[in-house]
Structures are given as C-alpha cells and as structure tokens.
Protein backbone atom coordinates (compact mmCIF):
# COMPACT_ATOMS: atom_id res chain seq x y z
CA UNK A 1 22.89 27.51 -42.43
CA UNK A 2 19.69 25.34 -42.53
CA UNK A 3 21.41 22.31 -42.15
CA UNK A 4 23.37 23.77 -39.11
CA UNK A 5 20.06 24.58 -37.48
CA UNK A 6 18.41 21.58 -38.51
CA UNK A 7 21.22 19.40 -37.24
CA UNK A 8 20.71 21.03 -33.58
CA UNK A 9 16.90 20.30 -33.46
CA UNK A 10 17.13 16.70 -34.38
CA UNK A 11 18.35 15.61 -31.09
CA UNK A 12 16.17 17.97 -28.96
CA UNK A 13 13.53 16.84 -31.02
CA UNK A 14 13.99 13.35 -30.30
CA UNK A 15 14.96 13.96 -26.83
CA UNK A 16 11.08 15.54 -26.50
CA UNK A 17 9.68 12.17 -28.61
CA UNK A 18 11.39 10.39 -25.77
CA UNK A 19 9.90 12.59 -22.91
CA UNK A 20 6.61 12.49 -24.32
CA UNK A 21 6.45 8.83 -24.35
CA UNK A 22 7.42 8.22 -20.88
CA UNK A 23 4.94 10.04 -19.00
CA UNK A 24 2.35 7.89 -19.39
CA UNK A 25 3.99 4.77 -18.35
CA UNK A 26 5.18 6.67 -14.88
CA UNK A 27 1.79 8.04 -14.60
CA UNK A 28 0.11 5.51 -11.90
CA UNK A 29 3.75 6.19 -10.01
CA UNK A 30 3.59 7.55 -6.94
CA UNK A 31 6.79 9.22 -5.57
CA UNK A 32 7.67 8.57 -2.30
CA UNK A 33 6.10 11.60 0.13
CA UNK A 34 6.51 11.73 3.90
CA UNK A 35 2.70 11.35 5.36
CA UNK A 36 1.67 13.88 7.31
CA UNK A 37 -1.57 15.57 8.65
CA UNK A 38 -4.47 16.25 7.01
CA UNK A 39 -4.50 14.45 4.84
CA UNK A 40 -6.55 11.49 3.21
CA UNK A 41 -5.06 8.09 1.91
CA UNK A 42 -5.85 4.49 0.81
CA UNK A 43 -4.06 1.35 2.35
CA UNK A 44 -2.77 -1.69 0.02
CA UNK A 45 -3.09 -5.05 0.57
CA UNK A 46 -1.06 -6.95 -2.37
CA UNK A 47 -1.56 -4.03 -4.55
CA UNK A 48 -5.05 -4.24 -3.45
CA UNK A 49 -7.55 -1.59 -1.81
CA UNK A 50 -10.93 -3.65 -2.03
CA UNK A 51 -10.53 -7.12 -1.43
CA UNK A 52 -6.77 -8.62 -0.88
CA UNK A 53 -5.21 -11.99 -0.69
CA UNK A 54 -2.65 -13.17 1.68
CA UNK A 55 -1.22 -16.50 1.20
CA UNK A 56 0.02 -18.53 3.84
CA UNK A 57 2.35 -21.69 4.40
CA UNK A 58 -0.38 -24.02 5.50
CA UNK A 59 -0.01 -27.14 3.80
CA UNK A 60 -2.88 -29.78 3.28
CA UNK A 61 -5.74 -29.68 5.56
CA UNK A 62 -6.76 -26.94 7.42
CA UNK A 63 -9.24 -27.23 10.74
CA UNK A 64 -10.51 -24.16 12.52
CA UNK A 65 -8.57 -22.08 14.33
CA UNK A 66 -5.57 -23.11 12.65
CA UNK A 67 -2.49 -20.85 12.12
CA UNK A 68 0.25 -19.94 10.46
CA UNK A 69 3.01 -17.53 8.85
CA UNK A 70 2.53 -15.65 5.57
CA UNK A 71 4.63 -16.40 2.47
CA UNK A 72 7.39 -13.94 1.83
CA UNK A 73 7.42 -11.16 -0.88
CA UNK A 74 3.75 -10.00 0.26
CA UNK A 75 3.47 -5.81 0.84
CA UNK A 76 1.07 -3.33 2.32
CA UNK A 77 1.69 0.30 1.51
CA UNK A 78 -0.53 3.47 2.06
CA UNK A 79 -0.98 5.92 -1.26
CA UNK A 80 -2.69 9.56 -0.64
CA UNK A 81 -6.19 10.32 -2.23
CA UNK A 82 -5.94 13.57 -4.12
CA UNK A 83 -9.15 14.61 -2.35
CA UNK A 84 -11.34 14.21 0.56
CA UNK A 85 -13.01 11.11 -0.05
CA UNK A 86 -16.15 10.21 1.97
CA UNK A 87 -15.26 5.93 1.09
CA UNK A 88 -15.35 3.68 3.83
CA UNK A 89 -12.23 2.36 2.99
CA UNK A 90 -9.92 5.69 2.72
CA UNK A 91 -8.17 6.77 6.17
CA UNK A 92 -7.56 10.33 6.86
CA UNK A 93 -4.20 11.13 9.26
CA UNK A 94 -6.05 13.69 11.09
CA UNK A 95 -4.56 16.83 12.89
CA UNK A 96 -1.23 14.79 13.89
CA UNK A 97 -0.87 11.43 12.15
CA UNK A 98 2.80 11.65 10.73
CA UNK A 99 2.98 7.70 9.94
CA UNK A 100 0.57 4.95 9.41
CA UNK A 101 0.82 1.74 11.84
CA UNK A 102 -0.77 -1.45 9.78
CA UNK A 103 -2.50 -4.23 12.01
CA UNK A 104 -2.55 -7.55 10.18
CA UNK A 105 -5.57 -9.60 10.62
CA UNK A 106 -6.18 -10.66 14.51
CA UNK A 107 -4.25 -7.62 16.43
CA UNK A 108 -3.87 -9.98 19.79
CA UNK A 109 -1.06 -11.93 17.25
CA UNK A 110 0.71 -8.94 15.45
CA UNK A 111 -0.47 -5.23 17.01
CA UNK A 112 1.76 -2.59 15.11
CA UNK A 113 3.79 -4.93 13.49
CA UNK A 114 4.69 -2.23 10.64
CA UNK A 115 4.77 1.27 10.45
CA UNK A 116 4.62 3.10 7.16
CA UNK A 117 6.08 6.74 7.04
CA UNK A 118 5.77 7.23 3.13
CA UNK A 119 3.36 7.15 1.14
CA UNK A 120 4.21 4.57 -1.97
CA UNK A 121 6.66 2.93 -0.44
CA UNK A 122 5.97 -0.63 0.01
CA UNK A 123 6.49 -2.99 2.89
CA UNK A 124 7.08 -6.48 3.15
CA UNK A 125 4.54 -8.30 5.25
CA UNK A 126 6.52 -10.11 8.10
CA UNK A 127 6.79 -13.56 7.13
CA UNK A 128 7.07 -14.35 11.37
CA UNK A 129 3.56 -13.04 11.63
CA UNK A 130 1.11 -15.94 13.17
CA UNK A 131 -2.14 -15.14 11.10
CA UNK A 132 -5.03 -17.41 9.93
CA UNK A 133 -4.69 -20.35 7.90
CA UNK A 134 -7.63 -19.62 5.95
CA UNK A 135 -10.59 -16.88 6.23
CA UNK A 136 -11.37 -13.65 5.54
CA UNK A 137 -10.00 -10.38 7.79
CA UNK A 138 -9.05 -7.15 8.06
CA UNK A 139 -6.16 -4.69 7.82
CA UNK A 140 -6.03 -1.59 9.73
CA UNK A 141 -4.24 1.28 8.87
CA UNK A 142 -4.55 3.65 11.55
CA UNK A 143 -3.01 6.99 11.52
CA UNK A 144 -0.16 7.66 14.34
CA UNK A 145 -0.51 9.69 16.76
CA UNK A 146 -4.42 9.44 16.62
CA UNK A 147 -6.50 12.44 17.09
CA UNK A 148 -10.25 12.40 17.31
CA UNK A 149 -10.51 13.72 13.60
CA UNK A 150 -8.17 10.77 12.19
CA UNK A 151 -9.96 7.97 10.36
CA UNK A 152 -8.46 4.27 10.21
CA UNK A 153 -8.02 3.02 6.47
CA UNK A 154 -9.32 -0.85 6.11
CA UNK A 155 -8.68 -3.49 3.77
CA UNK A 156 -10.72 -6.71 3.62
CA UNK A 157 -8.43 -9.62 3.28
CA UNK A 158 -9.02 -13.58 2.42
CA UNK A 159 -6.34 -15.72 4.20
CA UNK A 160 -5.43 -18.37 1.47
CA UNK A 161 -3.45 -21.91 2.95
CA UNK A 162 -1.47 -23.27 0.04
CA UNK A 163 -3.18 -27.15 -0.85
C-alpha cells in the first residue's frame, strides 16, 4: 500500500518541483492587458524607460540636419505601474485613454505613427519613419482620447547613425 501511494506522489511531486521553478523566470513577464483608464504606465524605448537608443541607416558622415530611417527589429511598448507614481517619466491614461499613440522623435515627420492598445505587447518601430541621423530626442506616449487628467509618458532617446 505504501508503494501504491508513494508511486502517485512522485509525479505530482515533481510536477510542483517543475512549477516552482518556473515562476521566477516568468516573473518580469507581463501578460498582455487591454489599457484602459485610470491607470498609470511606463513607455519603452528598446526595452528602455530612461535613456534609449535608436539606430539608424546613416552611413559615414553625418552633417546637421541630416535624416534618415531607423533599422528594423527596434520596439516601443507601454507596461502599467502597479501604483500611482509621481516620476516624470510614467504617463497616466486619465478618465478615457483606452490606447496609447507613440510620437517618434520630431512629430512634424511621424505624428501617431503607432498606436499601442496593450500593455506588453511590443511594436516594431516603422523602419519608413524619417528621424534624425544622430542626436538626442524624445518619445511621447500620450494617452488616447486625452482628458485633462491624462499625463503623456516620455522617453529620452539618442539617435545613433551606423559609421
């Protein structure tokens, strides 16, 4: 009889070992969630809140003013804040933001290029958008549709030309 009984908690107690062991690898995870109001959230850059890098195809020499597209396989996303956070950085939707438009660098060359309507899914930076060739910027995240209590999300950027 204790072998019986022993024999059936082997593989539940393995299948626990095995459970226990992945939670910490899918901790940092974030599953996707539809944004909606109320709510507070950071914007990515690269994988980046603080201080991003976008690389761009501009070959050799750069001069100022000069311009160009972004290499492919770049992503912003937007991730929620578990609290209210009072960072300069962290947007808040507001009473009515339901997605998050991102602005890349100089809005007169991309305005609401992307709009994000999950949090933690990523998106693939446009590589047809005309940015700097090199420089530092910002990314806007700005909550959609805007109320007077939503709060834009920013991420400072460098624009790197390849040499």
């Amino acid at each position: 009889m204790f072998r019986t009984t022993a024999a059936r908690l082997v593989p539940l107690a393995a299948a626990a070992l095995v459970a226990a062991t992945a939670l910490p690898a899918s901790a940092g995870v974030v599953d996707p969630a539809p944004v909606r109001p109320h709510q507070y959230f950071y914007g990515f850059v690269n994988g980046e809140t603080g201080h991003a890098t976008i690389k761009m195809a501009c070959f050799g020499p750069v001069y100022p003013g000069q311009t160009g597209h972004p290499f492919a396989g770049q992503t912003v996303e937007v991730r929620p804040v578990a609290i209210s956070s009072s960072a300069a950085s962290a947007g808040y939707t507001g009473s009515g933001g339901t997605t998050i438009a991102v602005d890349l660098g100089d809005p007169s060359t991309i305005s609401r290029a992307l709009t994000l309507g999950y949090y933690g899914v990523k998106a693939e930076i446009p590589v047809t958008a005309t940015l700097p060739c090199y420089g530092t910027g910002k990314v806007t995240f700005t909550p959609v549709p805007t109320s007077w209590t939503a709060r834009t999300a920013t991420v400072v950027v460098d624009y790197v030309g390849q040499p």
